[in-house]
Protein backbone atom coordinates (compact mmCIF):
# COMPACT_ATOMS: atom_id res chain seq x y z
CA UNK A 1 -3.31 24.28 86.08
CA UNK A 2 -5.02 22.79 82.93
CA UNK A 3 -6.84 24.82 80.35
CA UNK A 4 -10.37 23.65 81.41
CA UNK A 5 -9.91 24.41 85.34
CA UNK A 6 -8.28 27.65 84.18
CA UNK A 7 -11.15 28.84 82.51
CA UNK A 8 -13.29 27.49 85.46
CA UNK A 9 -11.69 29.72 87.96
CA UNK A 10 -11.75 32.53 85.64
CA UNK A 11 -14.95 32.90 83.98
CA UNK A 12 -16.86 30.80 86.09
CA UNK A 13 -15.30 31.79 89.89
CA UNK A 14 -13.86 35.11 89.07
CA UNK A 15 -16.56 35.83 86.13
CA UNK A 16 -20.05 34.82 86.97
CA UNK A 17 -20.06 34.39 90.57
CA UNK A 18 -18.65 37.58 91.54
CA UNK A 19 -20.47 39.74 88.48
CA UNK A 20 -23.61 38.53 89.73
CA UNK A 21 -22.63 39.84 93.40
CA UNK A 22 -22.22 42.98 91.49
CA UNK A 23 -25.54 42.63 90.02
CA UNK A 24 -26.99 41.97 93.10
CA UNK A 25 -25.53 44.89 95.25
CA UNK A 26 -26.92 47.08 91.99
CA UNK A 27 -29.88 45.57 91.93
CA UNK A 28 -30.65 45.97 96.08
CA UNK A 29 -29.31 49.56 95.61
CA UNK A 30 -31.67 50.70 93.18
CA UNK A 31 -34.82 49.40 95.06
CA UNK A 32 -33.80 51.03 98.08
CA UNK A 33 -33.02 54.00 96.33
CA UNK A 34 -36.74 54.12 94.60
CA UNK A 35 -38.15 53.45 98.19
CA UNK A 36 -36.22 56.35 99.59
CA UNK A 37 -36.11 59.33 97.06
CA UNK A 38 -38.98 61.63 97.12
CA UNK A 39 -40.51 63.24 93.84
CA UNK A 40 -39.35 66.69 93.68
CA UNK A 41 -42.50 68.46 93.97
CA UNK A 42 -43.03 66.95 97.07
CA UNK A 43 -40.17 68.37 98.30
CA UNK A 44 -40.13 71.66 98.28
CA UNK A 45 -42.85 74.24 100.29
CA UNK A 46 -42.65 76.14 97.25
CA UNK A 47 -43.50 74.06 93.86
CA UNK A 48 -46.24 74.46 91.99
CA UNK A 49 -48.96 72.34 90.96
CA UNK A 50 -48.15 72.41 87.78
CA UNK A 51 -45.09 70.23 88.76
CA UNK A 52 -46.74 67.47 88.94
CA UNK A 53 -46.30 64.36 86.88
CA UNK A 54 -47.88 61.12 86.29
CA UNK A 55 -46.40 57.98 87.25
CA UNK A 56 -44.29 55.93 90.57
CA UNK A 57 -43.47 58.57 93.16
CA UNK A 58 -42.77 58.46 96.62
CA UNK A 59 -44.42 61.54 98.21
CA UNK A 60 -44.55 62.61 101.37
CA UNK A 61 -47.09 65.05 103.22
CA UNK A 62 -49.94 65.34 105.91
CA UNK A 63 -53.02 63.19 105.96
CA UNK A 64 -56.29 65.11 105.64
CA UNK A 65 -59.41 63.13 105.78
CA UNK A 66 -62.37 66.07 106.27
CA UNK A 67 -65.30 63.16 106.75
CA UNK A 68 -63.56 61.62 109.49
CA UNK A 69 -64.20 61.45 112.91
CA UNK A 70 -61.00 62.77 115.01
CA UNK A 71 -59.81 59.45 116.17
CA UNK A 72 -61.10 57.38 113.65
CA UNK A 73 -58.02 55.97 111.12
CA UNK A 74 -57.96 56.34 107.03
CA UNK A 75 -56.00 52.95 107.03
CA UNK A 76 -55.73 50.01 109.74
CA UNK A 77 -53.95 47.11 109.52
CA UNK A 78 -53.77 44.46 112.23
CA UNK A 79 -52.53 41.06 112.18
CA UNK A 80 -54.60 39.02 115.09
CA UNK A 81 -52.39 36.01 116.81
CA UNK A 82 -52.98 32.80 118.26
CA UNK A 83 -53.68 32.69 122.16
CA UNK A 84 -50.29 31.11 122.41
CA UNK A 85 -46.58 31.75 122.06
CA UNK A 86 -45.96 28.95 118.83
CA UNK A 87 -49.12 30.40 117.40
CA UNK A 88 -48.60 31.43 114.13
CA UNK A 89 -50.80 35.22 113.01
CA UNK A 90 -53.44 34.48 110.77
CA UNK A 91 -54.54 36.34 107.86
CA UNK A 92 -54.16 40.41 107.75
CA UNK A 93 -57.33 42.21 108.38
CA UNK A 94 -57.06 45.85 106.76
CA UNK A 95 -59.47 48.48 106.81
CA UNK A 96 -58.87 51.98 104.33
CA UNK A 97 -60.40 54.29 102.48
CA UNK A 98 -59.75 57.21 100.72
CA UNK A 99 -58.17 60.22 101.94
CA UNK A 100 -56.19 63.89 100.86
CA UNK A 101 -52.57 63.74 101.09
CA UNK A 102 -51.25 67.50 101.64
CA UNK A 103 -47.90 68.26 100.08
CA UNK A 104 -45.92 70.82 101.84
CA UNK A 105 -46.48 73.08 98.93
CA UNK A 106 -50.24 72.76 99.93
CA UNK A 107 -51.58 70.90 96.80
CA UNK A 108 -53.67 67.83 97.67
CA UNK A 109 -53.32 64.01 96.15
CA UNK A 110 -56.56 62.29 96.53
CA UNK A 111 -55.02 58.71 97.55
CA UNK A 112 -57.11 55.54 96.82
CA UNK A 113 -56.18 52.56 98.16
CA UNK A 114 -57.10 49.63 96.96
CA UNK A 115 -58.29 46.09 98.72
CA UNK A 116 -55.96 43.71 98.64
CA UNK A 117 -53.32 45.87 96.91
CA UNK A 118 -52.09 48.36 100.08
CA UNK A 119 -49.18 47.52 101.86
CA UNK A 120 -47.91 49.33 105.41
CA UNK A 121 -44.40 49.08 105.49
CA UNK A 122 -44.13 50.73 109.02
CA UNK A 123 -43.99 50.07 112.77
CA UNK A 124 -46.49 47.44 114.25
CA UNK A 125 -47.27 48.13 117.86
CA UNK A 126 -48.47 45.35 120.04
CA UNK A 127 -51.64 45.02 121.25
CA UNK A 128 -54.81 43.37 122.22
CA UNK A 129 -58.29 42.91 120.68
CA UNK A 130 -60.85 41.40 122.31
CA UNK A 131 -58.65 39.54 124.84
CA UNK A 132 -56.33 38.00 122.22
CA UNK A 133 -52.88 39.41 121.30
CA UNK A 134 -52.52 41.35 118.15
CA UNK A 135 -49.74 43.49 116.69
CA UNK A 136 -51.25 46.92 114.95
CA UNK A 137 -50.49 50.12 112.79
CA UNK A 138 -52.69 53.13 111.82
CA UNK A 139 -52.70 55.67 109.47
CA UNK A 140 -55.24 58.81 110.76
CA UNK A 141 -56.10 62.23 110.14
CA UNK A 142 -53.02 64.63 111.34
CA UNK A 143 -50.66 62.01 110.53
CA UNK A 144 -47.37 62.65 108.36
CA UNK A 145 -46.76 59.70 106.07
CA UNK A 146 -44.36 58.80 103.16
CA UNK A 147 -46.43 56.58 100.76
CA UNK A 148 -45.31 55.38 97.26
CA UNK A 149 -47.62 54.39 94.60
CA UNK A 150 -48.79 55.44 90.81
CA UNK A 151 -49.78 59.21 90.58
CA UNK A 152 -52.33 59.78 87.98
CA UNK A 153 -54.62 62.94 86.28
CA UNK A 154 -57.78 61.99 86.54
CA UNK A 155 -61.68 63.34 86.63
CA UNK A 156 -62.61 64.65 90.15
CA UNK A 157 -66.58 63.50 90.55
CA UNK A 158 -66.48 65.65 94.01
CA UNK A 159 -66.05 69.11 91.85
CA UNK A 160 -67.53 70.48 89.04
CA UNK A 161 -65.86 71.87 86.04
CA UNK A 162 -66.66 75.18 84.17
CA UNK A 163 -68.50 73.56 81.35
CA UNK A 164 -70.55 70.58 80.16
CA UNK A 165 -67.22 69.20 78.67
CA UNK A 166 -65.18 70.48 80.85
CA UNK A 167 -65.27 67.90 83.70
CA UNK A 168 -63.26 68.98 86.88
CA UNK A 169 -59.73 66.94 87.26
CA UNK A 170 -57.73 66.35 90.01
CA UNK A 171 -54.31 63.83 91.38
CA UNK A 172 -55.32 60.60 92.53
CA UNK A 173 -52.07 58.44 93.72
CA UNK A 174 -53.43 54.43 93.45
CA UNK A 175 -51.53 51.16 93.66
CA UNK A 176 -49.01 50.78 90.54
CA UNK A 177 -50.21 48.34 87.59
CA UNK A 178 -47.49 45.80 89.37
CA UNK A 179 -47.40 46.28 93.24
CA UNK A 180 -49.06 48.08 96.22
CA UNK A 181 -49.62 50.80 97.47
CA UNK A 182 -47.01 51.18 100.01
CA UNK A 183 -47.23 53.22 103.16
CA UNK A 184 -43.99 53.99 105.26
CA UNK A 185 -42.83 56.21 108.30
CA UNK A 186 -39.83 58.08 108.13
CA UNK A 187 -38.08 56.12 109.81
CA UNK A 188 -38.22 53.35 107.32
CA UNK A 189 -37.47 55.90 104.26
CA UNK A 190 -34.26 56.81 106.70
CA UNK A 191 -33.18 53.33 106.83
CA UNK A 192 -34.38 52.84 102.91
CA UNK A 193 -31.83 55.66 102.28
CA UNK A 194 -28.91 53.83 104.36
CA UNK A 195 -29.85 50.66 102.61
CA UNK A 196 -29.04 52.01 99.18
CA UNK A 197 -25.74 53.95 100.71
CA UNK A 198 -24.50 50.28 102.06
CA UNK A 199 -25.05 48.35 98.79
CA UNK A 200 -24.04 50.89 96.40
CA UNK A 201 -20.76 50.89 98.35
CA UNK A 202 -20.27 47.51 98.08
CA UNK A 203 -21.42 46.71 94.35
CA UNK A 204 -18.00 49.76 94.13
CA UNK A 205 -16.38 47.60 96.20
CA UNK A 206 -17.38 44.23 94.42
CA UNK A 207 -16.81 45.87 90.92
CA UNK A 208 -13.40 47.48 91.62
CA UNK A 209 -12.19 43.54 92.97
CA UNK A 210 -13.71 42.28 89.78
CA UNK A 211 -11.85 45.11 87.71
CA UNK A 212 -8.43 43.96 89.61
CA UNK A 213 -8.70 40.09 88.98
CA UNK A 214 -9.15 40.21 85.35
CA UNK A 215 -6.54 43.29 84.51
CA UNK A 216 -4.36 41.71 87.09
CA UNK A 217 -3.42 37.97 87.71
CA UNK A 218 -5.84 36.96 84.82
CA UNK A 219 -4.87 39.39 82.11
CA UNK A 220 -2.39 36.94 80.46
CA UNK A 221 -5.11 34.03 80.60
CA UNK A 222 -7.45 36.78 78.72
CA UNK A 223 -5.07 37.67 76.72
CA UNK A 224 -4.18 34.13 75.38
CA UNK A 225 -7.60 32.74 74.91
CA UNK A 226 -8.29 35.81 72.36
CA UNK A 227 -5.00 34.81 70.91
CA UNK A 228 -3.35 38.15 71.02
CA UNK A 229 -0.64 36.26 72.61
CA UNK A 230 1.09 32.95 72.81
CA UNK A 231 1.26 31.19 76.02
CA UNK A 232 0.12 28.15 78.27
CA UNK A 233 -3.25 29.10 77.93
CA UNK A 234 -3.67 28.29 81.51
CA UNK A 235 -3.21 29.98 85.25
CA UNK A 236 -0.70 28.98 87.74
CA UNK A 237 -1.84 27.42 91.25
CA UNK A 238 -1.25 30.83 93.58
CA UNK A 239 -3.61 32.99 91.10
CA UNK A 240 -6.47 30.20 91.03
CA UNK A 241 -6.09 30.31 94.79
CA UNK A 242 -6.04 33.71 95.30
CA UNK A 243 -9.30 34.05 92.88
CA UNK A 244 -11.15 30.73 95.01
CA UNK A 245 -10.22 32.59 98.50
CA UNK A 246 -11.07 36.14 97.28
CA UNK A 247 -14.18 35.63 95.53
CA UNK A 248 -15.40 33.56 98.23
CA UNK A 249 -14.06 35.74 101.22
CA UNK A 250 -15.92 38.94 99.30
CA UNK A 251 -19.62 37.42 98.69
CA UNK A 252 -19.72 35.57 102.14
CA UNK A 253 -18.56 38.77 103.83
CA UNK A 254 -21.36 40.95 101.92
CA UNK A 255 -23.98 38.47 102.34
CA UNK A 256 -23.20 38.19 106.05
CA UNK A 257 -22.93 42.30 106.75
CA UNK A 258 -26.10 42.64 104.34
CA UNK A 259 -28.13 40.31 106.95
CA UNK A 260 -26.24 41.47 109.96
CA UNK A 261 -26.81 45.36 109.67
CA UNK A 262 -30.90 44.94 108.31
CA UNK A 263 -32.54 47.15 110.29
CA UNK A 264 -35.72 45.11 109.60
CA UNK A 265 -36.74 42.16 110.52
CA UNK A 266 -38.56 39.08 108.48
CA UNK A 267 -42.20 38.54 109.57
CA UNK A 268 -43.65 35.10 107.79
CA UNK A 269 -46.97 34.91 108.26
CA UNK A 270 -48.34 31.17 107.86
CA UNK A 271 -51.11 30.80 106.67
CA UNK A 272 -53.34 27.65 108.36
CA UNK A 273 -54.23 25.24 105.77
CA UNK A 274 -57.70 23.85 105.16
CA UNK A 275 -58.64 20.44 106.59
């Protein structure tokens, strides 16, 4: 093969394409990772509040809302649709307010969720309100949740403190600067969990092939193009093939195991223009 196509196949096919499947699989890893891994103080029965710290966590714990009525829910979310089957839902209608989260060491997170900025990323259970199909999901007293958000110190205007400048404090978990406040049943964090298991095994996977092509078949292309060596400067026919089938083989197969084992499934909710 020429030079040009040579370093085509290698940089390009063998370089770019299948680096940024790497990238990817990394990339997907890590988010499910952060949407699965609960802080470490709201682990454990027996941490202290001292331990802890400002900033993202995923926490986990009982809902405790001492205002509320017995059956009535800190968050609702309910997406109304149309009377008919190609009916697209139309807007989200959410209803929250703020509640105590109690960690199983029994220190309490005042959570404050936010409008527009509060996320339930949960099961939806169909229903129907006033006549009219709806799917919904509620969040009420009694209720163990996972929810992830910013975890800040900050001054508790329910308590007093012990002095005029001593204002009483207390751990208020609100929507990140970038993002929502996102609540989730275990069984999502579960699946979160296997999510980050499945694409850190393939970004190994994809790295190790990527490892293999260039300190394999495409060493001696590498190796003249720094000019540590003296050769044709280009790759024969059966390597660029190889590299075309195996690059392609790898990121089609990932991509199509990625979508085939998602435990979720993609809701689009279009929104009806105005006349």
């Amino acid at each position: 093969m020429g030079f040009v196509a040579s370093l085509f196949i290698v940089y390009g096919v063998a370089g770019v394409v299948l680096g940024v499947a790497v990238a990817i699989a990394i990339g997907r890893c890590l988010h499910h990772r952060r949407r699965s891994q609960i802080a470490a103080y709201a682990r454990s029965p027996s941490a202290s509040p001292g331990a802890i710290r400002e900033g993202f966590a995923l926490l986990r714990g009982e809902v405790s809302a001492e205002d509320a009525a017995p059956g009535e829910p800190v968050i609702a979310v309910e997406i109304p649709c149309g009377g008919h089957a190609s009916a697209a839902p139309s807007a989200w209608q959410t209803r929250a307010r703020a509640f105590s989260l109690r960690l199983p060491s029994g220190a309490a997170v005042r959570v404050e969720p936010t409008s527009g900025r509060l996320s339930l990323d949960t099961t939806f259970v169909p229903t129907r309100r006033g006549g009219a199909p709806a799917y919904v999901s509620e969040v009420r007293p009694g209720d163990t949740i996972y929810i992830a958000g910013s975890v800040r110190r900050e001054i508790d205007a329910s308590a007093a403190g012990s002095g005029y400048r001593d204002a009483a404090r207390a751990w208020v978990l609100r929507a990140p600067a970038h993002g929502s406040l996102c609540v989730a049943s275990e069984t999502v964090i579960a699946h979160h969990a296997q999510r980050a298991r499945f694409h850190r095994a393939w970004a190994l996977a994809l790295g190790g092939a990527l490892a293999a092509l260039h300190l394999g078949p495409f060493r001696a292309f590498h190796a003249s193009v720094l000019g540590t060596v003296e050769s044709a400067g280009s790759i024969d026919i059966g390597s660029a093939a190889l590299a075309l089938f195996f690059v392609g083989a790898a990121a089609l197969t990932y991509r199509t195991l990625a979508e085939q084992t998602s435990p979720w499934i993609e809701l689009r909710v279009d929104r009806s223009r105005a006349a």
